[in-house]
Each structure stands twice: as structure tokens, then as C-alpha cells.
Protein backbone atom coordinates (compact mmCIF):
# COMPACT_ATOMS: atom_id res chain seq x y z
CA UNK A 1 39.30 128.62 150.72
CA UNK A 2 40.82 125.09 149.92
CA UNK A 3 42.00 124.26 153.06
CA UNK A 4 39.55 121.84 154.36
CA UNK A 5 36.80 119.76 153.20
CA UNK A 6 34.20 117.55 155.51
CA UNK A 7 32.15 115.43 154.11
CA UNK A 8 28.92 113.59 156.49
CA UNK A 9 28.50 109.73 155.28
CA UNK A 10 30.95 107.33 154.24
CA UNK A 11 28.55 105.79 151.77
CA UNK A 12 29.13 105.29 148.31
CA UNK A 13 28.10 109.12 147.67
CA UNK A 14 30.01 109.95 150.29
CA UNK A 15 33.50 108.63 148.88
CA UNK A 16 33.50 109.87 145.63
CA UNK A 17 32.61 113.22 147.08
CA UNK A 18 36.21 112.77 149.52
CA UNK A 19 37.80 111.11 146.55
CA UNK A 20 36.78 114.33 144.20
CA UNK A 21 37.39 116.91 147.50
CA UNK A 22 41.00 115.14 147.67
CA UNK A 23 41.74 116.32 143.98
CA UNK A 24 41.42 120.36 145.38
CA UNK A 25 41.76 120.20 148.94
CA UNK A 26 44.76 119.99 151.16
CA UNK A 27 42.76 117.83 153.89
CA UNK A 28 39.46 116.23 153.29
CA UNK A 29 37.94 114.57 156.70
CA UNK A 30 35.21 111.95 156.30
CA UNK A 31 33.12 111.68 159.34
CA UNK A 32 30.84 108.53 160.29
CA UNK A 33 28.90 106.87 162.98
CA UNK A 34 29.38 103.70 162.15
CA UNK A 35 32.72 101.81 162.19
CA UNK A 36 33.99 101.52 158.75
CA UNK A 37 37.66 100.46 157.83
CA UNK A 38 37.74 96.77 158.10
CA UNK A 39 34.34 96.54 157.79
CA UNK A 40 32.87 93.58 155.47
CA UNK A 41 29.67 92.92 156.88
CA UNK A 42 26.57 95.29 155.74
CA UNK A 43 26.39 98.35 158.09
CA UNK A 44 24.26 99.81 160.76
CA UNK A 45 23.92 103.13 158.74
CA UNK A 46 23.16 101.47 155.12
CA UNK A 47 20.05 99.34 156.48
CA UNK A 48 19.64 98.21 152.46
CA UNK A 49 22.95 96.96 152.51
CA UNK A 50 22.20 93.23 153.16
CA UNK A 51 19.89 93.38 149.86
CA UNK A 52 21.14 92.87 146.02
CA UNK A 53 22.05 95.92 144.61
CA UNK A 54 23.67 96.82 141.17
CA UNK A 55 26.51 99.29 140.02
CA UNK A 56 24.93 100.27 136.10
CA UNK A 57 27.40 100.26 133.34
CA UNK A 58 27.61 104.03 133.56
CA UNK A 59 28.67 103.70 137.39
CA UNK A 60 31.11 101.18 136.39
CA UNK A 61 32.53 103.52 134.01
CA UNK A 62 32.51 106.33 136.11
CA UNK A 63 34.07 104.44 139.36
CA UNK A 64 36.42 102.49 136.95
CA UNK A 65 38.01 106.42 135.72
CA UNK A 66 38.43 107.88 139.17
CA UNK A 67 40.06 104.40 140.28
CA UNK A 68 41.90 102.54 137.85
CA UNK A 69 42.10 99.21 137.80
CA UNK A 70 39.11 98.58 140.12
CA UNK A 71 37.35 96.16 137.98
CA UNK A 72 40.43 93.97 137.80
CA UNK A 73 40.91 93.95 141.06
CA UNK A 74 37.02 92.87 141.71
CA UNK A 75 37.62 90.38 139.52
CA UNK A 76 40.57 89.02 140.41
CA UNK A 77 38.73 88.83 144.14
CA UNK A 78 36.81 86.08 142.76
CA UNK A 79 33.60 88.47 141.95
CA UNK A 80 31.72 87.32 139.01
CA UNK A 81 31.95 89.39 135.98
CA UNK A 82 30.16 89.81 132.93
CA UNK A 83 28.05 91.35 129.82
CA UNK A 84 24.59 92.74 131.27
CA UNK A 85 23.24 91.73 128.06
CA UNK A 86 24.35 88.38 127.87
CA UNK A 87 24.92 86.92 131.23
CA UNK A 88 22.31 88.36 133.21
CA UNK A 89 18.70 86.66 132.73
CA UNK A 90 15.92 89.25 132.47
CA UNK A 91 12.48 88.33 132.45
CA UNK A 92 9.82 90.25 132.51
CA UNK A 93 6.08 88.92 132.80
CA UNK A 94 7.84 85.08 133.04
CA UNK A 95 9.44 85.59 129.55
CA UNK A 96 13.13 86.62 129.39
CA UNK A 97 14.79 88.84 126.94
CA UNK A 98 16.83 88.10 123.94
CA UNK A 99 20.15 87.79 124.90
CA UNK A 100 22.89 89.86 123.23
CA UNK A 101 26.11 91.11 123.47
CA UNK A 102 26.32 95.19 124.72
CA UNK A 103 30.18 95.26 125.80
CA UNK A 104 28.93 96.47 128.90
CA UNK A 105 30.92 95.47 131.78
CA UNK A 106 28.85 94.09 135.43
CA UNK A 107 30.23 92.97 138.27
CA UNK A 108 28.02 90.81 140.99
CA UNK A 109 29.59 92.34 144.02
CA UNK A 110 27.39 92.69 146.99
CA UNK A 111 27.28 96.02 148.83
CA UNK A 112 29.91 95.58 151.26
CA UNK A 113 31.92 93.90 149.17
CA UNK A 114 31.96 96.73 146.36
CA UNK A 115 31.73 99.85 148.72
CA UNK A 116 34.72 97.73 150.66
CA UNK A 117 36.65 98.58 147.68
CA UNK A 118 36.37 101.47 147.01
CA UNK A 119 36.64 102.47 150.72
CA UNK A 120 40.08 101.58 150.44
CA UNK A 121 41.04 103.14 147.61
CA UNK A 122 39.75 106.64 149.21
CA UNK A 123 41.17 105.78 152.40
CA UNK A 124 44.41 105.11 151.05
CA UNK A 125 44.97 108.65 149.61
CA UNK A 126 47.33 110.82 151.59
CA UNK A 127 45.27 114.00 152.25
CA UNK A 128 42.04 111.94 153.55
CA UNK A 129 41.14 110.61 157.06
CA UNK A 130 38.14 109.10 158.67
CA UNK A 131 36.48 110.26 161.68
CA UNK A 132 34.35 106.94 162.34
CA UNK A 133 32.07 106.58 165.37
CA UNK A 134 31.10 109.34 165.47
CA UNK A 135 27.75 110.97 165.65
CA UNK A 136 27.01 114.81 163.30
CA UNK A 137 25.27 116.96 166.02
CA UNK A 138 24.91 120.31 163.56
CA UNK A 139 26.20 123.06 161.51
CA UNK A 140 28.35 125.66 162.58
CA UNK A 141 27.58 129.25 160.82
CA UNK A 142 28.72 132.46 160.07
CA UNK A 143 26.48 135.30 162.50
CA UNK A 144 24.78 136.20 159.84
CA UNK A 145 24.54 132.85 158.78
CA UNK A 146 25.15 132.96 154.82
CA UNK A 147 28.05 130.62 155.21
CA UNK A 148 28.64 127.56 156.85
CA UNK A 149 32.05 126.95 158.63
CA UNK A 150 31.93 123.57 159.97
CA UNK A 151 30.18 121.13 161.61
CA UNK A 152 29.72 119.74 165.47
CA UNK A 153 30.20 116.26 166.48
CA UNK A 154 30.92 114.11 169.29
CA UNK A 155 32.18 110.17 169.75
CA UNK A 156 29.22 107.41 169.79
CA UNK A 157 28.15 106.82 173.24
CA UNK A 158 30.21 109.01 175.53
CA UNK A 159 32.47 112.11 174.60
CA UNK A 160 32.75 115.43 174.16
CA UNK A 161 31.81 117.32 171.40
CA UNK A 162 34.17 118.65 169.48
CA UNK A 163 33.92 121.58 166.41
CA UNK A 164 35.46 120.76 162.88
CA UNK A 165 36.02 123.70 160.92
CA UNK A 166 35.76 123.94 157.22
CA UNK A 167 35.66 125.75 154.41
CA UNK A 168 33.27 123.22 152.56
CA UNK A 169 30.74 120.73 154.20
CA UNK A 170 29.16 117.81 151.67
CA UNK A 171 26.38 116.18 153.22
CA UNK A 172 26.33 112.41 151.72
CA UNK A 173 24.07 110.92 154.96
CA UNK A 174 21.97 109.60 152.35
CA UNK A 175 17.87 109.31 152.90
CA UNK A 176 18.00 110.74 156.25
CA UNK A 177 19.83 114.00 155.51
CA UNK A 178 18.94 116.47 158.39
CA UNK A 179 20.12 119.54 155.91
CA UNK A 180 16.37 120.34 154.71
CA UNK A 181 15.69 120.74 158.35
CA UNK A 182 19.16 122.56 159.23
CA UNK A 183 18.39 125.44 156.55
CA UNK A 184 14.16 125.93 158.28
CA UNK A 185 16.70 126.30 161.30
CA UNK A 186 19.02 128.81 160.18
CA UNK A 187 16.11 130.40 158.74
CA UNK A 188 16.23 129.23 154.97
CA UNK A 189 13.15 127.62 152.97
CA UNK A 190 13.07 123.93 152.75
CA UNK A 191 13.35 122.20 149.24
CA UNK A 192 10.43 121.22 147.68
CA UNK A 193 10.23 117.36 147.05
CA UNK A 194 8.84 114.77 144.55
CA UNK A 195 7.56 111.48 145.82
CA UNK A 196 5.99 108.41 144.44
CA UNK A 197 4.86 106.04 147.09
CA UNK A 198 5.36 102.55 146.02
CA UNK A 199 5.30 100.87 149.11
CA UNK A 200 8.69 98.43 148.39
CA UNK A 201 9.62 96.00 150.09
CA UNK A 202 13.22 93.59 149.58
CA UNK A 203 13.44 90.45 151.52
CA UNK A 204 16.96 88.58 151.50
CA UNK A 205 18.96 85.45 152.13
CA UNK A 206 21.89 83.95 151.11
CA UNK A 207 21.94 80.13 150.14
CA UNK A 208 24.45 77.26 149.07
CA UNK A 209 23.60 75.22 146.13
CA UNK A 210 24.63 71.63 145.10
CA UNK A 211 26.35 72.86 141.86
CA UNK A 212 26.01 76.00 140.17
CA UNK A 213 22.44 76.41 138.48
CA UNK A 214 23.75 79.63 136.45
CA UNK A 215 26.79 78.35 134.71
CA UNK A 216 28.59 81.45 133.26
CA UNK A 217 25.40 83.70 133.79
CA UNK A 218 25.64 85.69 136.78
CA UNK A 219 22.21 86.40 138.24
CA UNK A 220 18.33 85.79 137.17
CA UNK A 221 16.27 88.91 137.59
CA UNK A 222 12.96 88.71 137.66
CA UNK A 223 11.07 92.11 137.14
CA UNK A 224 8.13 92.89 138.60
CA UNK A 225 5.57 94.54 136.50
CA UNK A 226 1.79 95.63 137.00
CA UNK A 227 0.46 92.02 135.93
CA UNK A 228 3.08 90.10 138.20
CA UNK A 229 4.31 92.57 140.49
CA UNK A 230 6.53 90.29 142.70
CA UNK A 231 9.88 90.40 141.98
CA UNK A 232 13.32 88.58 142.40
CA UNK A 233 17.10 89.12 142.25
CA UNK A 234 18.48 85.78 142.25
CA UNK A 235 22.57 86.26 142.20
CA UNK A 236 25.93 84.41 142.04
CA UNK A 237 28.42 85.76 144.64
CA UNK A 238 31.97 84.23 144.98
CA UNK A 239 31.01 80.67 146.96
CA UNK A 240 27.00 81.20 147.60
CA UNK A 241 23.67 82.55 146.21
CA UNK A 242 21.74 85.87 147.20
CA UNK A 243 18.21 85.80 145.88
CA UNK A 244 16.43 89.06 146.90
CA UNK A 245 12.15 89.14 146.71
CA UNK A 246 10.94 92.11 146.12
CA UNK A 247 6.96 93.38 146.43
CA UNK A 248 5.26 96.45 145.71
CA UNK A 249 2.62 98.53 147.75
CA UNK A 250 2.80 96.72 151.05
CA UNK A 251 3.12 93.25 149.53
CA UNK A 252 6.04 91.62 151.09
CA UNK A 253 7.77 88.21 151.25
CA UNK A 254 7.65 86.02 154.76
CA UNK A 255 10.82 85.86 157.04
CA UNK A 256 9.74 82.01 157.60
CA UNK A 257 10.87 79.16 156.06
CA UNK A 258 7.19 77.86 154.54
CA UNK A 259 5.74 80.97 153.59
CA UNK A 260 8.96 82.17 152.06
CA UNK A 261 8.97 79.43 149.50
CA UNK A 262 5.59 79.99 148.85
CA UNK A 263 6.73 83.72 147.89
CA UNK A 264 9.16 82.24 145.62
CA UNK A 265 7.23 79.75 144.28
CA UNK A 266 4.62 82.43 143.16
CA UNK A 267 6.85 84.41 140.78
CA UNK A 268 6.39 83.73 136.81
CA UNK A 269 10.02 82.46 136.73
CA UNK A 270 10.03 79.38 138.26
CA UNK A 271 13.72 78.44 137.84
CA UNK A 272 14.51 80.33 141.27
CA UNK A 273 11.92 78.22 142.96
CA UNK A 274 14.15 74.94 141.28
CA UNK A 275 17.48 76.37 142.54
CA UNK A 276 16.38 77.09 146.24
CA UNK A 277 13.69 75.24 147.01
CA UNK A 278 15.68 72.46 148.39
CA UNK A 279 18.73 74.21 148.83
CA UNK A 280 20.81 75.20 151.95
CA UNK A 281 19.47 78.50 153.79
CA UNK A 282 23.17 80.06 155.08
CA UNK A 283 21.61 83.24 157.44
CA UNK A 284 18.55 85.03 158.50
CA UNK A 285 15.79 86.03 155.88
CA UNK A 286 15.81 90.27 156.49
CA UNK A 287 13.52 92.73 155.68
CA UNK A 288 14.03 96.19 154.42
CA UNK A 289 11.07 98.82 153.27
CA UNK A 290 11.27 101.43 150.89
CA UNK A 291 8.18 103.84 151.30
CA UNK A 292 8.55 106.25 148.52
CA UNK A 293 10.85 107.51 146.12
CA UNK A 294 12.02 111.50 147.11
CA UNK A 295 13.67 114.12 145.13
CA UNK A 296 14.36 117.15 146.58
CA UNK A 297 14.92 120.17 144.67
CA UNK A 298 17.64 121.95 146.05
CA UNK A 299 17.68 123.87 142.81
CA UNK A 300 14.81 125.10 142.83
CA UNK A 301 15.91 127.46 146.17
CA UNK A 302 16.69 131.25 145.65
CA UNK A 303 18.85 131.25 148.88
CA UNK A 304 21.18 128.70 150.33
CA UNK A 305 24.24 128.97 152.58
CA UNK A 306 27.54 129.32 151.02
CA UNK A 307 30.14 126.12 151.82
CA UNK A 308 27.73 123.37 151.92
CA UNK A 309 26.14 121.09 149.47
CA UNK A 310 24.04 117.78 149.35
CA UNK A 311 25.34 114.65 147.42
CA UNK A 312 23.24 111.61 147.01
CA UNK A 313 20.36 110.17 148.55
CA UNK A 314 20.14 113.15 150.32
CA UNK A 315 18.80 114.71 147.10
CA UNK A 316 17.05 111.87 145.26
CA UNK A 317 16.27 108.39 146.63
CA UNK A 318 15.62 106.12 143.85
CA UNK A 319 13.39 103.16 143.89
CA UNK A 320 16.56 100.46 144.88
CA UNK A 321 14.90 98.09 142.16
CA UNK A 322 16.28 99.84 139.24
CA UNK A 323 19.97 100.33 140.50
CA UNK A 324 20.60 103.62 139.87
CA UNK A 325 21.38 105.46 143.57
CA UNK A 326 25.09 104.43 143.23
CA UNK A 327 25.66 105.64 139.75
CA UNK A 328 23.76 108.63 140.05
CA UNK A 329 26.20 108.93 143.03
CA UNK A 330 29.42 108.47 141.16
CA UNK A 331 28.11 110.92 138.36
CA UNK A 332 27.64 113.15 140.87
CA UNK A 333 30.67 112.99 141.84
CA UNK A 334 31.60 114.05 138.28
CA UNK A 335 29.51 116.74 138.57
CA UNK A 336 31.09 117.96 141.65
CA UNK A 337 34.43 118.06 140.42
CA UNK A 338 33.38 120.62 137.27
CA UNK A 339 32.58 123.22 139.81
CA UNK A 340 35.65 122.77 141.64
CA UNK A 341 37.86 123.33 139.02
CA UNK A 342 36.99 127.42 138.85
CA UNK A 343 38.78 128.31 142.64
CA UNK A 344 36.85 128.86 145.58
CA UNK A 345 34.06 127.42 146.97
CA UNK A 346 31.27 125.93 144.56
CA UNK A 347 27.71 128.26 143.98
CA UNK A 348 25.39 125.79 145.22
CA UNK A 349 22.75 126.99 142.84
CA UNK A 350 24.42 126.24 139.76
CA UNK A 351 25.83 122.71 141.28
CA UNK A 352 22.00 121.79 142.59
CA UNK A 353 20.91 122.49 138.87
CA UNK A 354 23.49 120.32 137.21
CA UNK A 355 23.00 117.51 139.54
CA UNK A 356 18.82 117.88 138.68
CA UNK A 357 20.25 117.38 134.64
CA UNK A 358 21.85 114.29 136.28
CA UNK A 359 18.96 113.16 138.18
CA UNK A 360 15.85 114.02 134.91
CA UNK A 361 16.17 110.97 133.31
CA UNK A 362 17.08 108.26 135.70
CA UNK A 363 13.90 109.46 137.94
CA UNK A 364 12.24 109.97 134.65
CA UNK A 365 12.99 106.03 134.17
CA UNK A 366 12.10 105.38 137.69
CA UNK A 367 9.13 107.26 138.63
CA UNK A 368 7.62 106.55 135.59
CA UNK A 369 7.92 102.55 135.82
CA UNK A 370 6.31 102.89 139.07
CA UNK A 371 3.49 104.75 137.55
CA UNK A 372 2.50 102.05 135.18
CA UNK A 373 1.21 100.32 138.59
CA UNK A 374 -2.45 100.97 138.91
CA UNK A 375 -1.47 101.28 142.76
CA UNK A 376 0.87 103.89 142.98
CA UNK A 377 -0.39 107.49 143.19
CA UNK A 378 0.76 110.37 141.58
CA UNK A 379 -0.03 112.56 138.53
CA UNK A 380 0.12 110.55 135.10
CA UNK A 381 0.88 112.76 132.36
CA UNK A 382 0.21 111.99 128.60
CA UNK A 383 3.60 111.50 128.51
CA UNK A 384 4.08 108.93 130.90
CA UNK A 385 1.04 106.86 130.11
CA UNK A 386 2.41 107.06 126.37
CA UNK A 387 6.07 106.10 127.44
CA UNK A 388 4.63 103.27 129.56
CA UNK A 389 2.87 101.81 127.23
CA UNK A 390 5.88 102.07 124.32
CA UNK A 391 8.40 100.13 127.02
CA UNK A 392 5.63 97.22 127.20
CA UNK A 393 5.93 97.13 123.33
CA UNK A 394 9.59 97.34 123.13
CA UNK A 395 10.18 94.39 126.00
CA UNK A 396 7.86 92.21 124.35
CA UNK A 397 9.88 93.06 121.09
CA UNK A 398 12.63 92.31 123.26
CA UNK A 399 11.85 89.05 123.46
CA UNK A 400 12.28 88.00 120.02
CA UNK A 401 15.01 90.84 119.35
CA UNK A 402 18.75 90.95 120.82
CA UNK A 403 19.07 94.17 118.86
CA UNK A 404 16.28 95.31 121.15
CA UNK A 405 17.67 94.24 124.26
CA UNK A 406 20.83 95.45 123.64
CA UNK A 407 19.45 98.89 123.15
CA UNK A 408 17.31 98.32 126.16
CA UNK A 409 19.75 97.52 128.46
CA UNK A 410 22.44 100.85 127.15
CA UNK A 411 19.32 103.02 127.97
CA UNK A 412 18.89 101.00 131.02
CA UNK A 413 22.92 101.11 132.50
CA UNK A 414 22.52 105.22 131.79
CA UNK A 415 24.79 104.86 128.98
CA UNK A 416 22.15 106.14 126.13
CA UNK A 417 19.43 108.14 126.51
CA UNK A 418 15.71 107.15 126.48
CA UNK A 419 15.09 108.87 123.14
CA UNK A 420 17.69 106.31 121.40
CA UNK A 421 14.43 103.78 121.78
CA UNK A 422 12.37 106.20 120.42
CA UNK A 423 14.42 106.87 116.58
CA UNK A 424 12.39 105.63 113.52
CA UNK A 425 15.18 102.16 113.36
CA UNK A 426 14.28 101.02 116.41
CA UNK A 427 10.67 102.14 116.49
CA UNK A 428 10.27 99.65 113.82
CA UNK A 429 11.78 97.22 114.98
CA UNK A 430 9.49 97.06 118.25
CA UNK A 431 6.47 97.65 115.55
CA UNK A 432 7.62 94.04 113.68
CA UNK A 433 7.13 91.96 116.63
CA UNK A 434 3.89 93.06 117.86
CA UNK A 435 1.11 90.81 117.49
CA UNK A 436 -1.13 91.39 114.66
CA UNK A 437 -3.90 92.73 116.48
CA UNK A 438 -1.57 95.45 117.90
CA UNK A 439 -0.50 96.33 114.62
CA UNK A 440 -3.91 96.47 113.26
């Protein structure tokens, strides 16, 4: 029953799951189409990869227990470090936050550069091996197909297909899972889903500057928000500068040079506009769109085949703007190892329905933020439109109030739940800095 685990995707998801499978399995195989040791460049298979992304505090936490010392050795790579409270600049509507300590630990890694990491930490563990190159045809099945036994795949390009057995499969493909459509084939119901369209879009280059415009800060993020709903992630890597645009419902920033800057010079923070306008332009401007946010529920499923399970993307797909897909990922991962430690195989139902106690709040943070745009559809509850409008109190508050941000920014990194900005302390505080007319 422990003899063999394969896991699809060697995404993040994907190795904590073999990192977590490695704890309780004698071999864990991690199969992939795309090339990956040695790889440093973004991926065929992780399109957003070339984009700025963020590991929360929580992630860092999480990744930083099942691989000691990880941090360090980011750091000691020449990756910037830092507080997310004091040297990152938020701004939202043009006016930044407060700054103020949190003792929460970010690193300003790009994608690569972080999953490169940690790709070598799994890869480095006796009991794993990669299969790269290789594309995942389908499932393999019992005849009465309650349990899966493997899966079929065969080399890129030319090559036979070959049959992996195993006693558990983890599907960490990410946004393009084929599982939904795997368990309609093997006769099974499909998940029902969730989905807010937002209509994202992330366009990205990499620049060098004539001295650094940050100093000890690490990146400038500008948020986008219903009255200025272009966006920016303007970061410090180890020699060069990623800025990121983002837009919302089909808005998106031009791939050429004048109408670029013309993006940038639009948004309510003009200090990225200062830094790049005049400043060396080191690769292609890409593109990358983000349709909707998707969350299926697996748990919500009476019946569903015994040896596999869905990690990831593959489950929810968070709007990339508010960094959580990674850290939901490594908590996962957490999550995973809980039902492992009873013998056997995992019962997907009761793994599906602690992963969806993962998943509430950060898609409740998500999905709702995307709901305060007029544009987006989807249902808005009393709740939301009450929450909404409390978080555009409580960043203006922000403004004036480190206390606030600090709070902000735990609730943000997944470290305290939304209700800690709700208690009667801090519900006053937001109250005192509200213009009079609010408070009237």
C-alpha cells in the first residue's frame, strides 16, 4: 500500500506533494513534460512563470519547516530579503500604507529562481526520481474501476508508452488538470466549480537601472482597485528590475515600447514611471491572461476513485495578484501529510474537505476583492458588499496607522485570520481615521 507514489506536475504543488509522499513511501516518481533539473529559465508548462509572483509569509513558513535552512540559502544567493511590512511599498488608490514592522519574513525570488530551489531540495532526497519529458496519456484502473493503479505515459515527441504502476497518483498539473474529465470517463460525476471572471491580464519585463531607486525596500506594489484598476509589481531581483502591469477585465498593457510607457505612466504611483521610463529594457515585454478564478469542489463528490487525489491549481486557481496559489500549495502539502500518517491510502473525501478549510478564506479574500469591481460578475452577498466596504475603511486607516498595516498585512500573508480585523481594538482604530463625514 506504500510502495509507490506518482505524482503529475513538477510545479510548486507538485514538490511538496513528492517531498510529503517521500516521508511514507518507499519510491515516489515525479513525472513531467517539460525538462526540469537544471532548469533556470521560466518553463513551457508554468506559462505565468515569467511574471512577479510572491511566496506569503505563511508559505514561507510552511516551505521554510519541510526544508530547513531554505531562506538562508535564498539569501545567501543574493535574493533580496525583507519585512513585508516595512520594505515592501503598498499603495493603494496612489497612497501607500503606513509602514511597520510585522517580523514577517519575504523573499523577492522570481519563479524559477524559488521553485529552482526547492526543486533541488526534493530532487536530492534518496527515494525520489523525475520522469521529465514526458507527456501523462491517462489513468490506469481497477475493472471495476473504484481504484486507480497507475498512470500511462510516453517520452515527448517519439516513444513508446509505457505503464507506471502505483498505489497512489497526486495530480499537481495545475489549471489544466484533465482529472475532472478522467472521472466523466470512468464514469464518475464531475466537481462542481466556482468562478469569478475577472478578465486579468500581467504584462512583464525586466530592466537595468542607473542605481538602485528602492534602497533597502524590495519592491513597489501598486494595487489595483475599482477606482484605479491598473496595477503594478515593480521588484528588485539580484542585479535587475521586474516590474509586472497588471489590468482587469480585458484591459491590458502594450508589448511596445511607446504604448507600454504610456501604461505605466497611467498608474496613481508615479515613482515606477521615474525608475523605468528612461531606463534599460533587458528582454521581451510578455503577456499572460488569467480568465477567471476556479475552485472545484472535489468535496463536494459522494464517489471518487480510491488512490488518487488533486493538489493545487488543479483544485483552486487563485487570482495570481494576491499571491496565494503557492502557499495554499505548501499548506496543502501539510494537509496531505495528516492523512498519511493513519496507514494506507488517504479517503479522498475527507482530504478534499480539509483542503476546502484550507482554500475558505484565501478565496474568501480573493473572490471577494474581485467583487468590489463593478465589472466582475457573480453573486454579491450582504456579506461581501459589507466586507468590501470595511477593507476600503481599514486601508485608508492604513494609511495613517502602522498598527493597521501590520494587522493588514498578517491577515494578508495567511498568518491571521480575517476576523482579527474585525475585533472591537482594531475596529476602532479604522473608525478614528475616517473622515468626519464617514463618521457622521
Amino acid at each position: 500500500m506504500r510502495n509507490r507514489a506518482v505524482v503529475l506536475g513538477g510545479g510548486m504543488a507538485g514538490l511538496v506533494a513528492a517531498k510529503v509522499l517521500s516521508e511514507q513511501f518507499e519510491e515516489v516518481l515525479l513525472v513531467d513534460r517539460d525538462q526540469l533539473a537544471g532548469v533556470a529559465d521560466p518553463r513551457r508548462g508554468v506559462p505565468q512563470g515569467a511574471h512577479a509572483h510572491g511566496l506569503l509569509a505563511k508559505g514561507q513558513e510552511v516551505l521554510e519547516g519541510m526544508f530547513p535552512g531554505l531562506t538562508r540559502e535564498l539569501a545567501d544567493a543574493g535574493i533580496p530579503t525583507g519585512d513585508m511590512g516595512v520594505n515592501l511599498r503598498w499603495y493603494f488608490n496612489g497612497h501607500r500604507l503606513q509602514p511597520k514592522a510585522t517580523g514577517l519574513k519575504v523573499i523577492s525570488a522570481t519563479r524559477p529562481e524559488l521553485e529552482g530551489a526547492v526543486r533541488a531540495r526534493v530532487q536530492a532526497l534518496p527515494n525520489v526520481r523525475f520522469l521529465e519529458n514526458h507527456v501523462i496519456l491517462s489513468l490506469t484502473v481497477t475493472q471495476d474501476r473504484s481504484r486507480i493503479t497507475g498512470v500511462k505515459v510516453a517520452p515527448e515527441g517519439e516513444g513508446a508508452e509505457v505503464e507506471l504502476t502505483a498505489d497512489l497518483v497526486v495530480d499537481a498539473t495545475g489549471r489544466g488538470s484533465r482529472t475532472p474529465a478522467w472521472l466523466a470517463e470512468l464514469g464518475y460525476p464531475r466537481p462542481e466549480e466556482d468562478r469569478v471572471k475577472i478578465g486579468l491580464s500581467y504584462t512583464t519585463c525586466h530592466y537595468r537601472l542607473r542605481e538602485n531607486v528602492l534602497g533597502e525596500d524590495m519592491a513597489i506594489l501598486c494595487v489595483a482597485t475599482p477606482d484605479h484598476p491598473r496595477g503594478a509589481f515593480f521588484s528588485r531581483l539580484n542585479d535587475r528590475y521586474l516590474l509586472s502591469l497588471t489590468g482587469m477585465l480585458g484591459d491590458q498593457a502594450p508589448t511596445d515600447p511607446e504604448g507600454h510607457l504610456a501604461f505605466v505612466k497611467s498608474l496613481p504611483v508615479p515613482d515606477i514611471h521615474e525608475a523605468v521610463h528612461d531606463a534599460e529594457v533587458l528582454d521581451e515585454r510578455v503577456a499572460f491572461r488569467y480568465p477567471a478564478s476556479v475552485w472545484k469542489h472535489f468535496e463536494r463528490l459522494t464517489r471518487f476513485p480510491l488512490g488518487l487525489l488533486v493538489v493545487g491549481d488543479g483544485v483552486c486557481s487563485f487570482n495570481p495578484v494576491y499571491g496565494q496559489g503557492m502557499t495554499v500549495a505548501a499548506l496543502e502539502g501539510l494537509t496531505l501529510r495528516e492523512h498519511l500518517k493513519g496507514g494506507g491510502l488517504p479517503d479522498a473525501k475527507a482530504f478534499f474537505t480539509d483542503v476546502a478549510k484550507v482554500i475558505e478564506a484565501p478565496w474568501g479574500v480573493a473572490a471577494g476583492g474581485d467583487l468590489s469591481f463593478p465589472g466582475v460578475e457573480g453573486e454579491r452577498s450582504e456579506e461581501v458588499l459589507m466586507g468590501n466596504a470595511y477593507m476600503d475603511r481599514l486601508r485608508a486607516a492604513a494609511e495613517h496607522d502602522g498598527i493597521v498595516t501590520a494587522a493588514f498585512m498578517r491577515v494578508a500573508g495567511l498568518i491571521d485570520p480575517v476576523e482579527s480585523l474585525m475585533r472591537p481594538a482594531m475596529a476602532l482604530r479604522v473608525s478614528r481615521h475616517q473622515p468626519e463625514t464617514q463618521n457622521a
